[in-house]
C-alpha atoms as a PDB file:
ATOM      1  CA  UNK A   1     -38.548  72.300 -27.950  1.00  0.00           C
ATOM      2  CA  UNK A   2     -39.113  68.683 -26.668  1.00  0.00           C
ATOM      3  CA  UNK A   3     -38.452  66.273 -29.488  1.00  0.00           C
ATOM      4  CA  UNK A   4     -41.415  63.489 -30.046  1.00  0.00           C
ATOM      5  CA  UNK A   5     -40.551  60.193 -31.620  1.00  0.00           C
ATOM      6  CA  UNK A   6     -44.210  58.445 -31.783  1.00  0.00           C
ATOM      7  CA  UNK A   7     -43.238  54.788 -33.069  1.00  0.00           C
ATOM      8  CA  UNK A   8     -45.421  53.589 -35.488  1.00  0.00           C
ATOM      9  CA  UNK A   9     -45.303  49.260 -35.601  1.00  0.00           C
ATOM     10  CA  UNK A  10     -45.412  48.023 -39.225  1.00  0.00           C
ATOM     11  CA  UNK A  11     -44.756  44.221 -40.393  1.00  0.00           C
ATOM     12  CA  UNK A  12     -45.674  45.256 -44.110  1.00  0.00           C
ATOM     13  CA  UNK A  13     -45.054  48.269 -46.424  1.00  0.00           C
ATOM     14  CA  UNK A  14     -47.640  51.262 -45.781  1.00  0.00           C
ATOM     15  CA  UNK A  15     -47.586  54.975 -46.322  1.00  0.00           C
ATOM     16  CA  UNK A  16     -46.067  56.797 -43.641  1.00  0.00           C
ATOM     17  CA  UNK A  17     -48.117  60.214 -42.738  1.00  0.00           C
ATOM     18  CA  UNK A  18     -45.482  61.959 -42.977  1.00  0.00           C
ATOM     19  CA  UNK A  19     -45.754  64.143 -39.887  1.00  0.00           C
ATOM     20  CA  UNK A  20     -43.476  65.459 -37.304  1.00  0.00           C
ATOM     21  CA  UNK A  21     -42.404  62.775 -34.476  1.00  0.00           C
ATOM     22  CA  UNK A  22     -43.723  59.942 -36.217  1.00  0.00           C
ATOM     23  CA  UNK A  23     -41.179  56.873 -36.906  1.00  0.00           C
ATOM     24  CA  UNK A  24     -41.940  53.590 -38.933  1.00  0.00           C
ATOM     25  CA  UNK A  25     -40.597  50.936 -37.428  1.00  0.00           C
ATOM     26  CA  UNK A  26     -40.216  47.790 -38.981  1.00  0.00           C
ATOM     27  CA  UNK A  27     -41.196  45.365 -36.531  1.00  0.00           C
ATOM     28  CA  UNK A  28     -39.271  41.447 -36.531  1.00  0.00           C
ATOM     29  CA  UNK A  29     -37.194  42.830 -39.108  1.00  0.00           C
ATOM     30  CA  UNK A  30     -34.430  40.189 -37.917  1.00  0.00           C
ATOM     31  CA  UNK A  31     -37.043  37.617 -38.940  1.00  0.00           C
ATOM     32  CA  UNK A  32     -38.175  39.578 -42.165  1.00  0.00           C
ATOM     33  CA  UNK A  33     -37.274  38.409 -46.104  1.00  0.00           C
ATOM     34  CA  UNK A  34     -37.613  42.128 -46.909  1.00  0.00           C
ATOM     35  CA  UNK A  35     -36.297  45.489 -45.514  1.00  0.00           C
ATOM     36  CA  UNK A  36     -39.234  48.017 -45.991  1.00  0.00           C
ATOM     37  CA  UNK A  37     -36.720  50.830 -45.311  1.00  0.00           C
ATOM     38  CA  UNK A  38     -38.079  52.398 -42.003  1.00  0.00           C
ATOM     39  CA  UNK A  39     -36.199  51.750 -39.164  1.00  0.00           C
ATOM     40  CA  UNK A  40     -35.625  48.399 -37.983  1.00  0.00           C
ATOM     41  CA  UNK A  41     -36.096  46.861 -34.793  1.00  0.00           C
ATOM     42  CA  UNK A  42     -33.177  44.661 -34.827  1.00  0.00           C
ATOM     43  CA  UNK A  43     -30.828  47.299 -34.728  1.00  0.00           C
ATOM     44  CA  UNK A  44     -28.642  47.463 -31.418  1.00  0.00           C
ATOM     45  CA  UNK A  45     -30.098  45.708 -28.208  1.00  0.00           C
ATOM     46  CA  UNK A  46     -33.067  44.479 -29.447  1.00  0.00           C
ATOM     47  CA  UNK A  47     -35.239  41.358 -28.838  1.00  0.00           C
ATOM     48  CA  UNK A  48     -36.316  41.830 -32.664  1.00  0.00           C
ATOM     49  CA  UNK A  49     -36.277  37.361 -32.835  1.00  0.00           C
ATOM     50  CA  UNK A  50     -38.987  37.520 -30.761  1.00  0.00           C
ATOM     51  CA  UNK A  51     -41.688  39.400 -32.802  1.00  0.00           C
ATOM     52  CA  UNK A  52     -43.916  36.707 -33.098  1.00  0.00           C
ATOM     53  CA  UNK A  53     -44.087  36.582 -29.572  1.00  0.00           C
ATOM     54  CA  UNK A  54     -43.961  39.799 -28.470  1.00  0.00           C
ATOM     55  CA  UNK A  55     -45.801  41.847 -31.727  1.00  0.00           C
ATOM     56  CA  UNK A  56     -45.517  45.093 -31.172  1.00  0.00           C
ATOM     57  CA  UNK A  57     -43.816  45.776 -28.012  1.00  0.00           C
ATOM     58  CA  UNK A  58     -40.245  44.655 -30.092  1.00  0.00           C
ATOM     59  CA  UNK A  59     -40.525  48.332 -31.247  1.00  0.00           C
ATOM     60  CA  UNK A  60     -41.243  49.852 -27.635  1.00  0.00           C
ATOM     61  CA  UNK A  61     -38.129  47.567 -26.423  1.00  0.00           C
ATOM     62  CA  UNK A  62     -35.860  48.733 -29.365  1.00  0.00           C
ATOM     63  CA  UNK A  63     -36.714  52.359 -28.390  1.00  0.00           C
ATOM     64  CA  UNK A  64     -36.480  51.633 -24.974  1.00  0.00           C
ATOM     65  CA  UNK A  65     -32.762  50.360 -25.529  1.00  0.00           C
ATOM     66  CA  UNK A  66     -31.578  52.346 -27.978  1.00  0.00           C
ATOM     67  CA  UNK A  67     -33.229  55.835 -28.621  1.00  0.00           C
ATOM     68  CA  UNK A  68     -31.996  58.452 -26.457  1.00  0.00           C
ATOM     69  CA  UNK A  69     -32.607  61.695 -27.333  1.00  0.00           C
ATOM     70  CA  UNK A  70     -36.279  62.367 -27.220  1.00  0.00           C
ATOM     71  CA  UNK A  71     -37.707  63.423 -24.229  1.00  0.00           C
ATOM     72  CA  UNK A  72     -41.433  62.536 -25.380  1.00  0.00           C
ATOM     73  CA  UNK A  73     -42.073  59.070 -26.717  1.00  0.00           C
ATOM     74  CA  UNK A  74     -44.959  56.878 -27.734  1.00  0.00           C
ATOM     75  CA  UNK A  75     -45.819  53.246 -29.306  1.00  0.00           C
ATOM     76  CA  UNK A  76     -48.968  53.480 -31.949  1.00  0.00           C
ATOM     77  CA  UNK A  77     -49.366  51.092 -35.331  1.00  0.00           C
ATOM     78  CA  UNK A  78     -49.199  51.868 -38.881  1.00  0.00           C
ATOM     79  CA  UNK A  79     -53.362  51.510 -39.492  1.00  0.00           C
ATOM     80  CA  UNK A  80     -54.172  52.832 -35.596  1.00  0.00           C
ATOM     81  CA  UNK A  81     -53.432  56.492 -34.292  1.00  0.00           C
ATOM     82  CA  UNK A  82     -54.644  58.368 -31.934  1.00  0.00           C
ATOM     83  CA  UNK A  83     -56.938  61.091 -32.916  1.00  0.00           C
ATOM     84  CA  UNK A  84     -58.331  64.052 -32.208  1.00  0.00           C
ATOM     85  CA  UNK A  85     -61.640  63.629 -33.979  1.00  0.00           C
ATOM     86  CA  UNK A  86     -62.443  59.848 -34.730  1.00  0.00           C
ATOM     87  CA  UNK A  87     -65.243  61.586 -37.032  1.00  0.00           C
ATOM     88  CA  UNK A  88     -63.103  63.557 -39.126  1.00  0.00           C
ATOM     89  CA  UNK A  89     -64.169  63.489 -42.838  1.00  0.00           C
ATOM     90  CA  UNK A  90     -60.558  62.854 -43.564  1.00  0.00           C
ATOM     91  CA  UNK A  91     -58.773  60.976 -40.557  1.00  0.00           C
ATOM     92  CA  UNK A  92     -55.668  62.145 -41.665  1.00  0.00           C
ATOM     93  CA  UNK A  93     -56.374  66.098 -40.745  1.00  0.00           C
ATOM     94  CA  UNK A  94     -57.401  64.328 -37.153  1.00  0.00           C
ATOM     95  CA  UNK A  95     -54.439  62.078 -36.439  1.00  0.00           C
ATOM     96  CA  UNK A  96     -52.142  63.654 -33.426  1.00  0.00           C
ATOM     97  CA  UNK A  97     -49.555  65.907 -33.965  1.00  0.00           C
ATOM     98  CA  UNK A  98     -46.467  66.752 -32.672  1.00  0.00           C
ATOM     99  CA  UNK A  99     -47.153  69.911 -31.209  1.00  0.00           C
ATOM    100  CA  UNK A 100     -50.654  68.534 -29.969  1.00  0.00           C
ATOM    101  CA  UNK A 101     -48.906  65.734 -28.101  1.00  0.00           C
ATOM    102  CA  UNK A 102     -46.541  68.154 -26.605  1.00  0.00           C
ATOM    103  CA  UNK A 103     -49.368  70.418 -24.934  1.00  0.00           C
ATOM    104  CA  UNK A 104     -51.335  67.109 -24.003  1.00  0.00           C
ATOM    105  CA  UNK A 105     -48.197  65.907 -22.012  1.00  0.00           C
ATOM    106  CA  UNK A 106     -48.356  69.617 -20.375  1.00  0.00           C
ATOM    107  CA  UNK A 107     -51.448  68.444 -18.884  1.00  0.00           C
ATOM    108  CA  UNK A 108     -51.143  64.372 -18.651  1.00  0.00           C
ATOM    109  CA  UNK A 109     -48.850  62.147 -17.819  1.00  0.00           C
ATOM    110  CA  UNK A 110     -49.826  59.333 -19.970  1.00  0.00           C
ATOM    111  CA  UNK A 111     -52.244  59.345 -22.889  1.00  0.00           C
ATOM    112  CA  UNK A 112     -54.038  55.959 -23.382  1.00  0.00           C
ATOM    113  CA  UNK A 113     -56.735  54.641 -25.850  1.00  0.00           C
ATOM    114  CA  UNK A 114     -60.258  55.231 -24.253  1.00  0.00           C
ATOM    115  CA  UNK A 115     -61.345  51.941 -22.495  1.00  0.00           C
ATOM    116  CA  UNK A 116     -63.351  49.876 -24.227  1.00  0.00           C
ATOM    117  CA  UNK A 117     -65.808  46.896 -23.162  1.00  0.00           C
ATOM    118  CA  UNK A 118     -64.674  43.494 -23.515  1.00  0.00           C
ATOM    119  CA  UNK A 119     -66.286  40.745 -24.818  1.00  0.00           C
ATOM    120  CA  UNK A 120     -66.299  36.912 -23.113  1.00  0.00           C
ATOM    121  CA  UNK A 121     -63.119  35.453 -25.289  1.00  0.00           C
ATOM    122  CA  UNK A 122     -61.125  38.694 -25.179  1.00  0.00           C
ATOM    123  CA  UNK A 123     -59.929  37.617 -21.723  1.00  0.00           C
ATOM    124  CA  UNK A 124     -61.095  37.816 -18.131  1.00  0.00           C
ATOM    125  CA  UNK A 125     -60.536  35.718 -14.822  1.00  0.00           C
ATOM    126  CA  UNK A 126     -63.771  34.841 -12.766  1.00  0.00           C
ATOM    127  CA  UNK A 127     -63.613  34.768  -8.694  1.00  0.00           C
ATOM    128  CA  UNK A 128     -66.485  32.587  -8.776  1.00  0.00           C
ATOM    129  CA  UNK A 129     -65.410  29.702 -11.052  1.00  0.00           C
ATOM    130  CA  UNK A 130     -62.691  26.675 -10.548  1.00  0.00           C
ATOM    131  CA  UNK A 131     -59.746  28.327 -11.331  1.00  0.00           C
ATOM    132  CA  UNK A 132     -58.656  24.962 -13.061  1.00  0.00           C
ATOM    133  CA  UNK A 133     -61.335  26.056 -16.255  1.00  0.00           C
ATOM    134  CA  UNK A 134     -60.093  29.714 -16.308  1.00  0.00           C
ATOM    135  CA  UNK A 135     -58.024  31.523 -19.049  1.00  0.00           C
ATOM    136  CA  UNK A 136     -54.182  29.180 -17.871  1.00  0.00           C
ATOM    137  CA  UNK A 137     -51.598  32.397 -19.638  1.00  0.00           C
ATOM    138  CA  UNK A 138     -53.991  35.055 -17.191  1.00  0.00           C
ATOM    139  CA  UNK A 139     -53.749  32.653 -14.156  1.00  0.00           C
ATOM    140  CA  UNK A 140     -50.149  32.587 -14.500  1.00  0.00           C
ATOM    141  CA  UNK A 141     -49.916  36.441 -15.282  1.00  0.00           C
ATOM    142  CA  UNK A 142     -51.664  36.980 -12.167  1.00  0.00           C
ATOM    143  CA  UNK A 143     -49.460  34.558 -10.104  1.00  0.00           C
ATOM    144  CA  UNK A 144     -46.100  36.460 -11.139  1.00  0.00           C
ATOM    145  CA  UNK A 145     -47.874  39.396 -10.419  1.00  0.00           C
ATOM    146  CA  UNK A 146     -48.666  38.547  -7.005  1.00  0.00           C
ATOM    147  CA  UNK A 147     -45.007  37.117  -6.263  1.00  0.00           C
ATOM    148  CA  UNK A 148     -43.438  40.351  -8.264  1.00  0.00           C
ATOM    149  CA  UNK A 149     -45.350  42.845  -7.107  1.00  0.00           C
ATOM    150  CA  UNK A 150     -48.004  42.284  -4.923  1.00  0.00           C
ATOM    151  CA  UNK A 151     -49.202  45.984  -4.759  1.00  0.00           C
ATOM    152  CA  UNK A 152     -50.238  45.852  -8.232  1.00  0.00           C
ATOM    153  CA  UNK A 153     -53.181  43.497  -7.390  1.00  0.00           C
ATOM    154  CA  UNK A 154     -55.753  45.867  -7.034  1.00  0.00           C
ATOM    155  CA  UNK A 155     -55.385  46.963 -10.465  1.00  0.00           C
ATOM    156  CA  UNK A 156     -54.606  43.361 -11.763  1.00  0.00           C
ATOM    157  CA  UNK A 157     -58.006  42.835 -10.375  1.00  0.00           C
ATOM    158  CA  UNK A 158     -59.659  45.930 -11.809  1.00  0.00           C
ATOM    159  CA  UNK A 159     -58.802  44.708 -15.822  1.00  0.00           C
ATOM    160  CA  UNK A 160     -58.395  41.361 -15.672  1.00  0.00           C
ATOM    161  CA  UNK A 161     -61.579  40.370 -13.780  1.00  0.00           C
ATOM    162  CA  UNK A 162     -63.615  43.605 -14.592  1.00  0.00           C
ATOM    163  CA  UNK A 163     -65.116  44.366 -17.873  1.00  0.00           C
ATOM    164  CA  UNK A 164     -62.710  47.326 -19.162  1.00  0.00           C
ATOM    165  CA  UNK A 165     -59.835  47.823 -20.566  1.00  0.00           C
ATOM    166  CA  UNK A 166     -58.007  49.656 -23.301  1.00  0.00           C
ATOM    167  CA  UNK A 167     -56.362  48.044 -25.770  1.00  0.00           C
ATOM    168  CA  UNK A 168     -53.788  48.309 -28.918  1.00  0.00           C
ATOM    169  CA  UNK A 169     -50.578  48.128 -26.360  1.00  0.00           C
ATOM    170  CA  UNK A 170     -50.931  52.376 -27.506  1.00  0.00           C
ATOM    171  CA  UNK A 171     -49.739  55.332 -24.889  1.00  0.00           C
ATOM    172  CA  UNK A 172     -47.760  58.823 -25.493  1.00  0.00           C
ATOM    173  CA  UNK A 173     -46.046  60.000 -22.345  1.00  0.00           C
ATOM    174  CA  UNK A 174     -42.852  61.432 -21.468  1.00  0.00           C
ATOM    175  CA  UNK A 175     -39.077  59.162 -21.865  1.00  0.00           C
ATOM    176  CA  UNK A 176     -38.949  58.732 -18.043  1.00  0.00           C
ATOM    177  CA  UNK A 177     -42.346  57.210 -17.776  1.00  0.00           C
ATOM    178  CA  UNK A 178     -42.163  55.254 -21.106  1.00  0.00           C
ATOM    179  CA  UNK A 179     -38.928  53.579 -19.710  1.00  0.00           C
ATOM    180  CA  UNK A 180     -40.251  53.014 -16.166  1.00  0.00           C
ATOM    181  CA  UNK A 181     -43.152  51.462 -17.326  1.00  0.00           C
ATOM    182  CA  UNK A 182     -40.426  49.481 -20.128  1.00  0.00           C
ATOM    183  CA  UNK A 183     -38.724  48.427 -17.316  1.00  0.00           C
ATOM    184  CA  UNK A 184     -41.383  47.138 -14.985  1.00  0.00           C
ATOM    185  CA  UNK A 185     -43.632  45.655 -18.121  1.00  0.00           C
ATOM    186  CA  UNK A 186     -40.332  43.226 -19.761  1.00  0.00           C
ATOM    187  CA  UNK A 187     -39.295  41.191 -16.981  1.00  0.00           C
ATOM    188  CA  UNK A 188     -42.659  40.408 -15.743  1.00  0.00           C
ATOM    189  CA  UNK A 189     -43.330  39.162 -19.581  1.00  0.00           C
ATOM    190  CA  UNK A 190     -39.774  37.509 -19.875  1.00  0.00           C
ATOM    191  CA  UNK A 191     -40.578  35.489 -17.125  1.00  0.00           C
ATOM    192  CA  UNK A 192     -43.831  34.687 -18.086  1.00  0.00           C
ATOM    193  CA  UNK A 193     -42.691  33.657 -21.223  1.00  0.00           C
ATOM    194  CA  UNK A 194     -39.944  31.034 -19.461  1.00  0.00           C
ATOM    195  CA  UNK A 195     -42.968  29.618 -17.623  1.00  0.00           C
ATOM    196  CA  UNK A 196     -44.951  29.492 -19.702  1.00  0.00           C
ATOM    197  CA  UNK A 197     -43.372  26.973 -22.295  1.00  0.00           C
ATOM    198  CA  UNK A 198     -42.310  25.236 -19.291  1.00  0.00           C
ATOM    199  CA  UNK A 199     -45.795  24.795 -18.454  1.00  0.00           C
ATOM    200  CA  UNK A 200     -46.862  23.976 -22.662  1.00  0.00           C
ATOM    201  CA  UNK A 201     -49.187  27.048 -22.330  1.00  0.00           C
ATOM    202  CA  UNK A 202     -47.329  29.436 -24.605  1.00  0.00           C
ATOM    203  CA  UNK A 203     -49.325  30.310 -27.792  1.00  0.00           C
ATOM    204  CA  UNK A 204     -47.551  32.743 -30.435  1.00  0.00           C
ATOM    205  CA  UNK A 205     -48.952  36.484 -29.369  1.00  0.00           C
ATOM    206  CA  UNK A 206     -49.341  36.074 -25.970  1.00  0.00           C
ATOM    207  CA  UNK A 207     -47.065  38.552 -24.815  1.00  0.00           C
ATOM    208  CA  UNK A 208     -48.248  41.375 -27.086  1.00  0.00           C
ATOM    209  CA  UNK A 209     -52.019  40.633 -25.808  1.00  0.00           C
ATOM    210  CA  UNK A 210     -50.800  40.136 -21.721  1.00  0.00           C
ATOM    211  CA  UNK A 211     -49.137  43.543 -22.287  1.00  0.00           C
ATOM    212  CA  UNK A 212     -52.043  45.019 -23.046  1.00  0.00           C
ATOM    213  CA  UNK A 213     -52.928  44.226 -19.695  1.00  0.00           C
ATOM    214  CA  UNK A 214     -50.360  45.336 -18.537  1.00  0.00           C
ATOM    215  CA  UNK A 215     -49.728  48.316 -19.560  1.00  0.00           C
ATOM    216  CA  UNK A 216     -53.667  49.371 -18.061  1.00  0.00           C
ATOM    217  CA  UNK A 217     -52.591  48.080 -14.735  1.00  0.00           C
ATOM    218  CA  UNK A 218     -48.962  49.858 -14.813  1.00  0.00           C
ATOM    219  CA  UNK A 219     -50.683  53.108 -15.773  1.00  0.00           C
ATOM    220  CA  UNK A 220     -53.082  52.935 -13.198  1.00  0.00           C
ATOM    221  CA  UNK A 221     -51.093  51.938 -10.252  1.00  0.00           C
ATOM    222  CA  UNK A 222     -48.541  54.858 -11.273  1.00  0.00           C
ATOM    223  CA  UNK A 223     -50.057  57.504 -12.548  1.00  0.00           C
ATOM    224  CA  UNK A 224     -52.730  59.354 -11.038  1.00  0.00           C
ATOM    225  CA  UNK A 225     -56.572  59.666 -12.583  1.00  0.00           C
ATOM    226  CA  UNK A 226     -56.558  63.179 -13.689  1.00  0.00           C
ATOM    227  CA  UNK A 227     -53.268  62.964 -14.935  1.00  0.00           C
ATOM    228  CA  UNK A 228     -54.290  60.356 -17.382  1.00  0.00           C
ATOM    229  CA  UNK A 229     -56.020  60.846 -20.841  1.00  0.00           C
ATOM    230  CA  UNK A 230     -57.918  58.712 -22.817  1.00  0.00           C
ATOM    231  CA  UNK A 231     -58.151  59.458 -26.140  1.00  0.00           C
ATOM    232  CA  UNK A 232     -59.815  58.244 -29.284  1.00  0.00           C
ATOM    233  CA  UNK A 233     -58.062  55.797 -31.709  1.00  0.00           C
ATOM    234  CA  UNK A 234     -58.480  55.800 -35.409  1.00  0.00           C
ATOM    235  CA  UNK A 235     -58.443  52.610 -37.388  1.00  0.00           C
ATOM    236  CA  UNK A 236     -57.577  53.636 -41.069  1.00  0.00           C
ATOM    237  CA  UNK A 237     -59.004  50.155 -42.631  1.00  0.00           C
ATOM    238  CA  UNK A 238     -62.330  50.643 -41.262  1.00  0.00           C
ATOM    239  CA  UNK A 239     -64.907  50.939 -43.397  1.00  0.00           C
ATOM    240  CA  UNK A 240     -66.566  54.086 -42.981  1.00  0.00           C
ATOM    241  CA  UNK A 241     -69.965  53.330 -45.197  1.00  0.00           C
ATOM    242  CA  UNK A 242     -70.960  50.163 -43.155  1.00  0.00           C
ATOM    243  CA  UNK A 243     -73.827  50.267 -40.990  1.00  0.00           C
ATOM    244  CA  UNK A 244     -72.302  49.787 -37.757  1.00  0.00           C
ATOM    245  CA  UNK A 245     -70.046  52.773 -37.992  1.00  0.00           C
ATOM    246  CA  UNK A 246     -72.969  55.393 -38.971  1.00  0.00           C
ATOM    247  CA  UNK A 247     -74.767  53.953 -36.349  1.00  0.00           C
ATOM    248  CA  UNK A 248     -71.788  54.761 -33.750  1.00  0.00           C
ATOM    249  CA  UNK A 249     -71.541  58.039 -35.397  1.00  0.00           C
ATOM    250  CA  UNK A 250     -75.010  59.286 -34.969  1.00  0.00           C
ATOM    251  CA  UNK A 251     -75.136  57.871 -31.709  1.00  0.00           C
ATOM    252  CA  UNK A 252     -71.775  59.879 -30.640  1.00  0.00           C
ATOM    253  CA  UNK A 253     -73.323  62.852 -32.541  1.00  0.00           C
ATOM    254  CA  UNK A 254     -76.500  62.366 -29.910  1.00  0.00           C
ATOM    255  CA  UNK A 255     -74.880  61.659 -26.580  1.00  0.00           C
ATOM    256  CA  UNK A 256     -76.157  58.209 -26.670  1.00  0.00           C
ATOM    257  CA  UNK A 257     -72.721  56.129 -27.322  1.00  0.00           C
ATOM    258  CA  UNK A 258     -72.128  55.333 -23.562  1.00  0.00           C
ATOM    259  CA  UNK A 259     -75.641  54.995 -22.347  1.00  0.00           C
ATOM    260  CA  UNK A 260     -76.509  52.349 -25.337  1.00  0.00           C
ATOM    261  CA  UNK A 261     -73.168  50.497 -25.068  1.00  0.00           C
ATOM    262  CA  UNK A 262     -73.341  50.046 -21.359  1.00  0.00           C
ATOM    263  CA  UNK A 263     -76.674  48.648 -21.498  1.00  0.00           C
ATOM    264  CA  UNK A 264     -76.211  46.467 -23.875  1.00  0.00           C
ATOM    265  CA  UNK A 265     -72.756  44.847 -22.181  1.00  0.00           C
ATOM    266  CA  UNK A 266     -74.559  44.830 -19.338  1.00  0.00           C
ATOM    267  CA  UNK A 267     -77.309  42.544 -20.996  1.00  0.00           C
ATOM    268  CA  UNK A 268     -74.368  40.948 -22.770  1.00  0.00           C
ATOM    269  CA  UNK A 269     -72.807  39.398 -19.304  1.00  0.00           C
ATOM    270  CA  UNK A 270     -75.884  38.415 -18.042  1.00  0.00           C
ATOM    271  CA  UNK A 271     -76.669  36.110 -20.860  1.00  0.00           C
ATOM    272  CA  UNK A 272     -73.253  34.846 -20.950  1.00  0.00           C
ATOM    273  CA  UNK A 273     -72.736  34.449 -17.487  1.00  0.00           C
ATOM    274  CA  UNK A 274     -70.161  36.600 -17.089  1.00  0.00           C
END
């Protein structure tokens, strides 16, 4: 049987669930005044230090360095799983398990959060605006990626400058593609990160939020479109009585979600111009 090690990023103390495959891991624990007793990210070759920086990808580098023996791996966050039923009375009884990510990855090759649509500030390039106004840390992003690896452009294109994307820096696929895309993902951010204090653009978080990026274009440049799944993501702190979610509910419940949402991004842009 394939052995699944899901990492699940924590900076503070939280319940683990307790299922098979999932590992707390105690992200900048180097940087930490208190061991929460999961696994720490500082153990081994590790770029732990760099936490604020990097967020959660310290775990997915730790793992990527030092974990070995699974042969399915994944990066989720101690208050966002992936689910199999975001409407679950009890999100618990929904949350992924080991055996369900195993027959997924028969399937897939990559399981990501479902896209979602972005609005104006989370981050987007514009081909018809001075590129001297435009988001700098994207602009320089986009010029590593065309001196790096050209062929990714297309897909740079379809994220950064489109409207869609999924975020949380979440996947589940196998230990060869979770290291390929490791290994592609770190020195492109690496150098970005050398640049960019060079260039006095480098805010604390960028990494972790390029990555997400990232890790959209990686995925689709190397991994074909049926063979990737997009799946629901479960945020355990939302509130589940407030209007907005019953109104996402019973619009899920009716077929309506899409329809509605894409009409009203689309209205969304046009007022903003974007």
């Amino acid at each position: 049987m394939e052995k699944v090690v899901v990492l699940t990023a924590a900076h503070k103390g939280f319940a683990p669930l307790g299922l098979e495959g999932y590992l707390p891991v105690q992200v900048g624990a180097a940087l930490a005044a208190q061991d929460l007793g999961f696994q720490r990210d500082d153990e081994g070759e590790n770029i732990s230090e760099k936490n604020p920086q990097y967020c959660e990808l310290t775990a997915q580098y730790w793992a990527w360095k030092n974990l070995h023996d699974a042969q399915i791996m994944g990066l989720v966050h101690y208050r966002r799983y992936f689910t199999a039923d975001l409407y679950a009375k009890n999100w618990k009884d929904a949350v992924l398990t080991a055996e369900q990510i195993r027959r997924l990855l028969e399937r897939y090759q990559i399981v990501l959060p479902k896209p979602v649509y972005k609005l104006a500030y989370n981050g987007t390039l514009y081909h018809d605006r001075p590129k001297e106004g435009q988001d700098k840390p994207l602009l320089l992003m986009e010029e590593i990626i065309q001196r790096r690896c050209p062929d990714y452009m297309p897909s740079f294109e379809k994220f950064v400058y489109g409207h869609r994307a999924s975020f949380g820096n979440m996947f589940l696929a196998s230990r060869e593609v979770f290291c390929a895309y490791s290994a592609w993902m770190f020195p492109l951010l690496e150098e970005f990160e050398r640049l960019g204090e060079e260039q006095g653009i480098l805010s604390p978080r960028m990494c972790g939020f390029l990555s997400e990026y990232l890790l959209c274009i990686w995925a689709d440049h190397n991994i074909p479109a049926e063979k990737t799944l997009f799946l629901d993501v479960v945020n355990t702190e939302e509130d589940r009585t407030a209007p907005a979610y019953r109104l996402r509910k019973l619009l899920v419940k009716l077929g309506l979600f899409e329809p509605v949402t894409r009409v009203g991004f689309a209205l969304y842009y046009k007022l903003k111009g974007c």
